[in-house]
N, C-alpha and C. Protein backbone atom coordinates (compact mmCIF):
# COMPACT_ATOMS: atom_id res chain seq x y z
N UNK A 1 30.11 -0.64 -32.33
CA UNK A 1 30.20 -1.84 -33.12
C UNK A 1 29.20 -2.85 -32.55
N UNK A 2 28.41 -3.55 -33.29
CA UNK A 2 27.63 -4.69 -32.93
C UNK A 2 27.93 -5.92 -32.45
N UNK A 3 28.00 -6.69 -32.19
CA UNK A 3 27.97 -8.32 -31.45
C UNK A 3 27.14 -8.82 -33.00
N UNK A 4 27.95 -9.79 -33.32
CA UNK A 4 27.11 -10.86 -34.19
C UNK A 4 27.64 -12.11 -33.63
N UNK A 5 26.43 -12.83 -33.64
CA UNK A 5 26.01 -13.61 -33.52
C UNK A 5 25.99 -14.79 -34.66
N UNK A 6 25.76 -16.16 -34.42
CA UNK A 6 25.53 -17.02 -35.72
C UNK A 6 23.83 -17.92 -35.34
N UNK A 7 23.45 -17.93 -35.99
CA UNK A 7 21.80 -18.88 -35.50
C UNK A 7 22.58 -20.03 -36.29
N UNK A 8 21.73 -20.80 -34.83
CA UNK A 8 21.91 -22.36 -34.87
C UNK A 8 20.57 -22.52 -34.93
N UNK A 9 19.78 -23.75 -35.94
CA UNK A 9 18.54 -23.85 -36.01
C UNK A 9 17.76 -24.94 -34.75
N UNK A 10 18.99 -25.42 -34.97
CA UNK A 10 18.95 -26.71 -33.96
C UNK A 10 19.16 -26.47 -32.16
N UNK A 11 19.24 -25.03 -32.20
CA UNK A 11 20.01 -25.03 -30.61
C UNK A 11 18.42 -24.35 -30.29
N UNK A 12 18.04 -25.31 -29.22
CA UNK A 12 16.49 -25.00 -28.71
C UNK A 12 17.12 -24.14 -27.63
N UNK A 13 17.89 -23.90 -26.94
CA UNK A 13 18.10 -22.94 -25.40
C UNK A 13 17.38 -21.97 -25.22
N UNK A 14 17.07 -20.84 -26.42
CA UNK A 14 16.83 -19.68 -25.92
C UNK A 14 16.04 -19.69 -26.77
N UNK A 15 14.87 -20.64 -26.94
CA UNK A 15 13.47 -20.68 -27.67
C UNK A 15 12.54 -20.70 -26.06
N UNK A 16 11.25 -20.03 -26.42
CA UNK A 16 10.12 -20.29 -25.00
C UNK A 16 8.75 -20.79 -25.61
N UNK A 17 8.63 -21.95 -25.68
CA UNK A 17 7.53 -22.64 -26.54
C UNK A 17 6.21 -21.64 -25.95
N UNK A 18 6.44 -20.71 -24.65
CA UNK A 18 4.79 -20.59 -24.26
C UNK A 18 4.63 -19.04 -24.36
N UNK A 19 6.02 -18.23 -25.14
CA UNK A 19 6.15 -17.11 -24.58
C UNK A 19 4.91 -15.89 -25.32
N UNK A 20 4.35 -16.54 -26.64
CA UNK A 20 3.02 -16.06 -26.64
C UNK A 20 1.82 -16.28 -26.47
N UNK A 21 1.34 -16.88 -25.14
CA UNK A 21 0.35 -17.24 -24.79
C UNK A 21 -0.62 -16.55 -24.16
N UNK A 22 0.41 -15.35 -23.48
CA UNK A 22 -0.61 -14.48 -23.15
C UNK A 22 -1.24 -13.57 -24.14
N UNK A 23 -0.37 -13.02 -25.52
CA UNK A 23 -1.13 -12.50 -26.27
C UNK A 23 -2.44 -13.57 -26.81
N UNK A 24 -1.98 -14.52 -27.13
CA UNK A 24 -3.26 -15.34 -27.58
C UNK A 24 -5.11 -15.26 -26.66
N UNK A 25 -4.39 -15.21 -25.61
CA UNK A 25 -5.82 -15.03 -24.95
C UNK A 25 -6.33 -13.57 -24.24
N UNK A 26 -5.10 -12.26 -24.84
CA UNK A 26 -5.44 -11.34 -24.43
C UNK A 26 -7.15 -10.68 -24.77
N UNK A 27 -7.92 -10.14 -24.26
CA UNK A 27 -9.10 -9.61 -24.45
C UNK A 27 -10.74 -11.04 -24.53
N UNK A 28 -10.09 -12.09 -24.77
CA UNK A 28 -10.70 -12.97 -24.44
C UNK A 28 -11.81 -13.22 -23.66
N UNK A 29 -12.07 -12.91 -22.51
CA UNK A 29 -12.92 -12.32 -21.74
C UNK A 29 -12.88 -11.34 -21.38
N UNK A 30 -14.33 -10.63 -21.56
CA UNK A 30 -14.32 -8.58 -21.66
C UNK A 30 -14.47 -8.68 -20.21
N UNK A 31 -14.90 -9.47 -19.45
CA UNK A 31 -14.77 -9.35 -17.84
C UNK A 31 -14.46 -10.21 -17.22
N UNK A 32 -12.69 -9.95 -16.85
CA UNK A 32 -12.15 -10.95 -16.05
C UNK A 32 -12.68 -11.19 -14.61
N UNK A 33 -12.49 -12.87 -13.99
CA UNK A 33 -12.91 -13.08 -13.06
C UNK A 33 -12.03 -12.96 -12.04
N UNK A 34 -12.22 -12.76 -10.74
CA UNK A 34 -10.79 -12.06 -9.90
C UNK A 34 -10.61 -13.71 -9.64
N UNK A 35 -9.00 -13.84 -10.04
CA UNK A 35 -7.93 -14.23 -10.11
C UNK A 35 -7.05 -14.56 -8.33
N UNK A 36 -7.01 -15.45 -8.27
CA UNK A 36 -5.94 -16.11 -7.04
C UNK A 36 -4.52 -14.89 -7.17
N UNK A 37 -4.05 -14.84 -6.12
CA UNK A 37 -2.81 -13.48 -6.97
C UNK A 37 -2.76 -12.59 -7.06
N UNK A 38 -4.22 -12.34 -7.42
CA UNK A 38 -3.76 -11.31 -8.31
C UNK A 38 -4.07 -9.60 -7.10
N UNK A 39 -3.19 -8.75 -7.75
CA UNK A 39 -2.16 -7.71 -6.18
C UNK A 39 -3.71 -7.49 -6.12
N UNK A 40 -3.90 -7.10 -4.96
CA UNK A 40 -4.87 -6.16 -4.38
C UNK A 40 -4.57 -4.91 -3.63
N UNK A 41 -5.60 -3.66 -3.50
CA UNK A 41 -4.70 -2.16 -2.89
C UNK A 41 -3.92 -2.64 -1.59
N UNK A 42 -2.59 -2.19 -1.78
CA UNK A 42 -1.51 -1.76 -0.01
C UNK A 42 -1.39 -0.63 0.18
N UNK A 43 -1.25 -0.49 1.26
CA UNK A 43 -0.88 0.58 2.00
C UNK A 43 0.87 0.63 1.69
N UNK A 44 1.35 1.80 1.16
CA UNK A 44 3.02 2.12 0.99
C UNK A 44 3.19 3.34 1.80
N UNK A 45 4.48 3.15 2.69
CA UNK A 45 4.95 4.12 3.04
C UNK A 45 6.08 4.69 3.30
N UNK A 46 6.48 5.29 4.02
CA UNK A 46 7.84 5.61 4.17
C UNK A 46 7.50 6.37 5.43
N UNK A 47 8.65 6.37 6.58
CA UNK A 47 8.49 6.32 8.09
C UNK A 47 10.38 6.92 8.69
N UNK A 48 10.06 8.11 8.78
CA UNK A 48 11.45 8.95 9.06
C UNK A 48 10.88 9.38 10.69
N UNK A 49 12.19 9.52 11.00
CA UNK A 49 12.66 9.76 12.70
C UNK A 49 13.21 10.67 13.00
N UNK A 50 13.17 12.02 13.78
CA UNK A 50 14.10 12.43 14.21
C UNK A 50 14.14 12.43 15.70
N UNK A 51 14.75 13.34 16.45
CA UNK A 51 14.70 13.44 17.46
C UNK A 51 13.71 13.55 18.48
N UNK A 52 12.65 14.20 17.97
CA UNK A 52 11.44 14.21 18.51
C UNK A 52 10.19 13.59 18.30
N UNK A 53 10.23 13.36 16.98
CA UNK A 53 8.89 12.57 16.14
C UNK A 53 9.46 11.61 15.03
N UNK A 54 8.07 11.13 14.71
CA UNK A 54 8.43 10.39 13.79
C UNK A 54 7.19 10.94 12.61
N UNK A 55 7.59 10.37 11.35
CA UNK A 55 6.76 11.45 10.45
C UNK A 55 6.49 10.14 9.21
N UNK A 56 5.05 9.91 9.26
CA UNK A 56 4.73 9.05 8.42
C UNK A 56 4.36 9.70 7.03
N UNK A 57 4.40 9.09 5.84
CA UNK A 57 3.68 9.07 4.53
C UNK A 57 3.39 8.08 4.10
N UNK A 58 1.91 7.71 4.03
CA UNK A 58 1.61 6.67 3.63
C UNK A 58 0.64 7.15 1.99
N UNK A 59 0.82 6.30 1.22
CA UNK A 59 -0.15 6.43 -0.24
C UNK A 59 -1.75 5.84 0.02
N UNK A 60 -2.46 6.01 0.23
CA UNK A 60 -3.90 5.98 0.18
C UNK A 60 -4.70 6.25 -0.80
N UNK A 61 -4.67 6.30 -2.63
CA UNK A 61 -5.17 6.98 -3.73
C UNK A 61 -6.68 6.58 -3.35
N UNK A 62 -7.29 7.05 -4.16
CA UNK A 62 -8.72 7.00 -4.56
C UNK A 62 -9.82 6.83 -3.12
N UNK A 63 -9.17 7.13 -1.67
CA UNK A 63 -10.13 6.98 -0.61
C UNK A 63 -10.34 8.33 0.00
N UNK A 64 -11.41 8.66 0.41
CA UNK A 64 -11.55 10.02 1.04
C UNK A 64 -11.83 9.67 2.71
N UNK A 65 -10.90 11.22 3.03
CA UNK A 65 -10.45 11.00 3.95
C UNK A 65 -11.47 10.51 5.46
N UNK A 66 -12.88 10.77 4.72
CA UNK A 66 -13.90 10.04 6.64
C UNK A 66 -13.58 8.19 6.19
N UNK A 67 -13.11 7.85 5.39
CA UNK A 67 -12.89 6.44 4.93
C UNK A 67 -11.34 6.33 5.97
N UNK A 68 -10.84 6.97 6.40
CA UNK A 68 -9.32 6.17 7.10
C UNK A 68 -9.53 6.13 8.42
N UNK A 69 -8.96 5.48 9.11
CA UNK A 69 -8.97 5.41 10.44
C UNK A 69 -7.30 5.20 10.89
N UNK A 70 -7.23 6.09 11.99
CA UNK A 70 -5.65 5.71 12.35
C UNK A 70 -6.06 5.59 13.77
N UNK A 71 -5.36 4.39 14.46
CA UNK A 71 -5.37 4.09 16.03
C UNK A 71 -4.06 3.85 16.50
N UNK A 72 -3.58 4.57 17.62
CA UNK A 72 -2.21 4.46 18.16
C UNK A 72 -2.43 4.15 20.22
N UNK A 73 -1.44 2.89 19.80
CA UNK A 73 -1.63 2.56 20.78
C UNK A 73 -0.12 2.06 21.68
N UNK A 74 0.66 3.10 22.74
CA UNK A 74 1.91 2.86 22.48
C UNK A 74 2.91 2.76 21.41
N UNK A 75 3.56 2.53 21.15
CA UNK A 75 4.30 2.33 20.15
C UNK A 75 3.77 1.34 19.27
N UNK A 76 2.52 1.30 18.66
CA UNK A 76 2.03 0.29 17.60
C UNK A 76 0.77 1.47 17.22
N UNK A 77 0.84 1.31 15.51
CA UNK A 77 -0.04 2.45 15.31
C UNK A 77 -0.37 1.55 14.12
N UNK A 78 -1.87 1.74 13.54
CA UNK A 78 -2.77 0.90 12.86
C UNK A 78 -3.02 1.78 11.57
N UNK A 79 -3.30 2.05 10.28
CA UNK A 79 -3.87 2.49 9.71
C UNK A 79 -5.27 1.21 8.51
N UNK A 80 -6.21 1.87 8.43
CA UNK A 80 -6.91 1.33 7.11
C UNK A 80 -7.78 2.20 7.04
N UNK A 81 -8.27 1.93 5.97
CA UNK A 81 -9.16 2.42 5.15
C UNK A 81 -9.73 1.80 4.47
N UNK A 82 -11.17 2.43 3.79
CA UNK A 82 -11.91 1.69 2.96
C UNK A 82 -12.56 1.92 1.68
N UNK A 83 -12.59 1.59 0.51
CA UNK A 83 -13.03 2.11 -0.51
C UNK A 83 -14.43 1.12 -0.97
N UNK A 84 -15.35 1.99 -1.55
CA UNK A 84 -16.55 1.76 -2.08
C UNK A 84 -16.86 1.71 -3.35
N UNK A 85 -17.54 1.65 -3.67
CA UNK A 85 -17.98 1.26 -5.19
C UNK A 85 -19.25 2.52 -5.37
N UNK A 86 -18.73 3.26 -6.66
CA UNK A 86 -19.46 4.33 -6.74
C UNK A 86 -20.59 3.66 -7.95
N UNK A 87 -22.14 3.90 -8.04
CA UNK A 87 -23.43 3.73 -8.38
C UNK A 87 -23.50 4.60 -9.59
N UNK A 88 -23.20 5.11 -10.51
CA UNK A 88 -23.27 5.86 -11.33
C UNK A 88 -23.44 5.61 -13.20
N UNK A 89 -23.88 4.70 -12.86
CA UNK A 89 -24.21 4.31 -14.54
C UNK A 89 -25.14 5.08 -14.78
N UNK A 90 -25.24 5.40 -16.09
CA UNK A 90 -25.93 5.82 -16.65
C UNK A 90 -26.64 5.20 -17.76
N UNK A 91 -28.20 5.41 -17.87
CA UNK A 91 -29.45 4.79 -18.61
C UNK A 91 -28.64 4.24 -19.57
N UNK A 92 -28.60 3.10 -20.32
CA UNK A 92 -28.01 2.23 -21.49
C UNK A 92 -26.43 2.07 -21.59
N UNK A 93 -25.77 2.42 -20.15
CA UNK A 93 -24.57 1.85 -20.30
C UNK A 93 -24.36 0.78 -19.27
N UNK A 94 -23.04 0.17 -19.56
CA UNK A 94 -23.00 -0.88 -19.01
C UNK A 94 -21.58 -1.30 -18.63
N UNK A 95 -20.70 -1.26 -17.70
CA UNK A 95 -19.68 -1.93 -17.19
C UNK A 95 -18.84 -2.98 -17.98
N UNK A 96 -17.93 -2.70 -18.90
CA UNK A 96 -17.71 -3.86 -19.61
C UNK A 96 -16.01 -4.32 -18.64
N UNK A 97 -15.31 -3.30 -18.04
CA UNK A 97 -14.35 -3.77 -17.84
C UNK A 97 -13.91 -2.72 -15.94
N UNK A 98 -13.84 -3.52 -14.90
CA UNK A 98 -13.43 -2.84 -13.46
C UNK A 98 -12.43 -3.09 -12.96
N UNK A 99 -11.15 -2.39 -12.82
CA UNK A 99 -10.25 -2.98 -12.38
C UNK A 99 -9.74 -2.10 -11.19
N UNK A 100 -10.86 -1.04 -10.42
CA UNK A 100 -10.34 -0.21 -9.36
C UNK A 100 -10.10 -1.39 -8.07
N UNK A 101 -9.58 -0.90 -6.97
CA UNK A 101 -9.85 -2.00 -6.21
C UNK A 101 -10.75 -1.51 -5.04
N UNK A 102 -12.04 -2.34 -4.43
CA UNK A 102 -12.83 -2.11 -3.57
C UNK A 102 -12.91 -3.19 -2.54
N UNK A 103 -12.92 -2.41 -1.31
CA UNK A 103 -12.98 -2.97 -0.24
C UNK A 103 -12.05 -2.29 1.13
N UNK A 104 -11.77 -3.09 1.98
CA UNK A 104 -11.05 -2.60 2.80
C UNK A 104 -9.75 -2.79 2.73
N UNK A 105 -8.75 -2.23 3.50
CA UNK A 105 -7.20 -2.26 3.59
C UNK A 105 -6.73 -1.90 4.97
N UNK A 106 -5.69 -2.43 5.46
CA UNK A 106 -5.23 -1.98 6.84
C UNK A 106 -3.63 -2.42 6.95
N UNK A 107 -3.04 -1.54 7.72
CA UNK A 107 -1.59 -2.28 7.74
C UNK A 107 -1.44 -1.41 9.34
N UNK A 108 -0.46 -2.23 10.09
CA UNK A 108 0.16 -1.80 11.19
C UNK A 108 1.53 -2.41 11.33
N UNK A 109 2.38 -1.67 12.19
CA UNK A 109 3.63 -1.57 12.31
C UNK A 109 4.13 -0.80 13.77
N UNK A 110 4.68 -1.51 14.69
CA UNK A 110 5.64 -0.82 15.74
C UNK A 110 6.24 0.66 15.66
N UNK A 111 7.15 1.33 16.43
CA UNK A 111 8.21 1.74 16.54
C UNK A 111 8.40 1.82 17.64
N UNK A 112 9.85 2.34 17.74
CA UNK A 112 10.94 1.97 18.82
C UNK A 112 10.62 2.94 20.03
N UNK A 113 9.92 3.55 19.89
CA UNK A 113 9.79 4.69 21.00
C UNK A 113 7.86 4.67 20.89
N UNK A 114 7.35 4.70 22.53
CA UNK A 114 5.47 4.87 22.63
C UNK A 114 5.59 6.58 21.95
N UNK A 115 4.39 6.58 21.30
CA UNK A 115 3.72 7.77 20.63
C UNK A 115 3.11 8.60 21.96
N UNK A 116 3.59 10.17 21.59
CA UNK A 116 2.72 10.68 22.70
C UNK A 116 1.12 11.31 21.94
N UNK A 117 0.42 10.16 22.48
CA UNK A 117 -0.90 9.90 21.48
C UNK A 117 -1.63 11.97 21.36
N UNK A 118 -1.76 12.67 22.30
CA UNK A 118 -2.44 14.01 22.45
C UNK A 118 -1.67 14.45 21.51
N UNK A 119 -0.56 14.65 20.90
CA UNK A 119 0.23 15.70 20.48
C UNK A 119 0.05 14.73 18.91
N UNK A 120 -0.36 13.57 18.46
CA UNK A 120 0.10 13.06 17.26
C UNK A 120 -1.32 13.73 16.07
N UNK A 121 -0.43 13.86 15.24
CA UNK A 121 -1.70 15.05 14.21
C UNK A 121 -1.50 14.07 12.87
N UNK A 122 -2.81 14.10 12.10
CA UNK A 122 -2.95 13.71 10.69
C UNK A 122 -3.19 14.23 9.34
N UNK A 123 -2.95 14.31 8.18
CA UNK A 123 -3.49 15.30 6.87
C UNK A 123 -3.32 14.47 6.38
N UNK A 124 -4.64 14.71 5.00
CA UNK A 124 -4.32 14.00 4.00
C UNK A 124 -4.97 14.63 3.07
N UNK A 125 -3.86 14.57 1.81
CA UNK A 125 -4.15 15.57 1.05
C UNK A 125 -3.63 14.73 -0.60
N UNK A 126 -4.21 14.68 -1.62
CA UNK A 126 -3.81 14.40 -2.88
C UNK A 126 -3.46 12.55 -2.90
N UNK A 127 -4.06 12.32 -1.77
CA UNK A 127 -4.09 10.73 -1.73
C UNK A 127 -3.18 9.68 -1.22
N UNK A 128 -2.18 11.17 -0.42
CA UNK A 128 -0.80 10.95 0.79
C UNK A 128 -1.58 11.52 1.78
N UNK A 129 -1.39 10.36 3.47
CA UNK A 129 -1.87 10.40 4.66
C UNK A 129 -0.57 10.79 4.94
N UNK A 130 -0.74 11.89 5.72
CA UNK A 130 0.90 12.57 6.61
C UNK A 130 0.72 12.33 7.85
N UNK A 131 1.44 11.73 9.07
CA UNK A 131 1.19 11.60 10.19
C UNK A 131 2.46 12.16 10.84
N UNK A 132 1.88 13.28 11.87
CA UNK A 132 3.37 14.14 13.38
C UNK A 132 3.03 12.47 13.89
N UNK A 133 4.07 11.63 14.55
CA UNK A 133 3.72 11.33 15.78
C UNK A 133 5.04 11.57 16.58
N UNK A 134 4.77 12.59 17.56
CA UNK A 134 5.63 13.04 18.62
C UNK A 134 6.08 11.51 19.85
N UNK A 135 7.54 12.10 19.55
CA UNK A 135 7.40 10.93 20.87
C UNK A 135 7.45 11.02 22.60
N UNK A 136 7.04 9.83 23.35
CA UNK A 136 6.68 10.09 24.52
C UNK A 136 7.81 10.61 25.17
N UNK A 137 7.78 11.40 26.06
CA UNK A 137 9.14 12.14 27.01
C UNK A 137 9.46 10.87 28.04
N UNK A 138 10.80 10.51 27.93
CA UNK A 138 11.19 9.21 28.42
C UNK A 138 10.93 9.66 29.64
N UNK A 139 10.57 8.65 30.95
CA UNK A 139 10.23 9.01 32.12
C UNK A 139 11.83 8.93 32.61
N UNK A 140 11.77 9.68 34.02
CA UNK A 140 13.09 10.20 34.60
C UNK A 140 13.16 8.14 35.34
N UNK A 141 14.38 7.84 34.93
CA UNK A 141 14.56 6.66 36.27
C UNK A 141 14.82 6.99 37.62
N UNK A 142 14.45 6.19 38.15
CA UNK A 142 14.54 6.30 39.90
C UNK A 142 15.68 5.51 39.97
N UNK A 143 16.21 5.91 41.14
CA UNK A 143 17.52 5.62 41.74
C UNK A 143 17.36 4.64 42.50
N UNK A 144 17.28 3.70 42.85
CA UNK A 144 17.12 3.09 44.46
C UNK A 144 18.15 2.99 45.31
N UNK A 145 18.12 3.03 46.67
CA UNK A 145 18.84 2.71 47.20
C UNK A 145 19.14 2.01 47.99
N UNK A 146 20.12 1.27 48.15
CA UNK A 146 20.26 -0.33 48.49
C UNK A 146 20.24 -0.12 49.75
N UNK A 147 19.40 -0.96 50.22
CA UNK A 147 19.55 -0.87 52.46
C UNK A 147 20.22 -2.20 52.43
């Protein structure tokens, strides 16, 4: 069964004087100018633990892989990368609209346990960076003893 409703002509509440404004100026300029705001590429990931390692996936699309760099340093590990702008026009065409994103990107983040840097391995494959990072073998504590 439906909900009815009654229109009131007079009840402004759930009118939006501006709510087509963006169609109005959609296509308006065939080449927008970059915009305050507006998102630029991140790094996304997801970061699981077990007992021995920790196992990154991060999304990286459209960069190949001599473009990433990963640096681990103790328990703080760095990733970025960088994307370029590919040269490929061809005689009588012309760029009317770019919205890939170019330039660099980087994100870093802790964890709770130092990386044992020799043993930590990388792949990247289909535009997911996979990272082993094994963790360090906790050192044995010393005992002291009180004189």
């Amino acid at each position: 069964m439906s909900n009815i409703t009654r229109y009131d002509p007079f009840n402004l509440a759930g009118i939006d004087p501006f709510s087509g404004i963006d169609d109005l100026f959609k296509g308006f300029l065939v080449r927008p100018a970059l915009l305050e705001g507006q998102p630029k590429m991140q790094i996304k990931m997801d970061v699981k633990e077990d007992d021995n390692a920790y196992t990154v996936h991060a999304d990286i699309p459209g960069v190949k892989k001599e473009d990433i760099q990963v640096s681990i340093e103790g328990n703080q590990v760095s990733i970025s990368a960088e994307t370029k702008t590919e040269k490929e026009e061809k005689k009588g065409e012309k760029v009317l609209r770019s919205e890939r994103y170019v330039g660099k990107v980087a994100r870093s983040f802790t964890l709770a346990h130092e990386v044992d840097e020799p043993k930590a391995q990388a792949k990247y494959k289909d535009g997911v960076l996979e990272l082993t990072l094994p963790k360090k073998a906790a050192g044995s504590a010393k005992k002291l003893a009180i004189q």
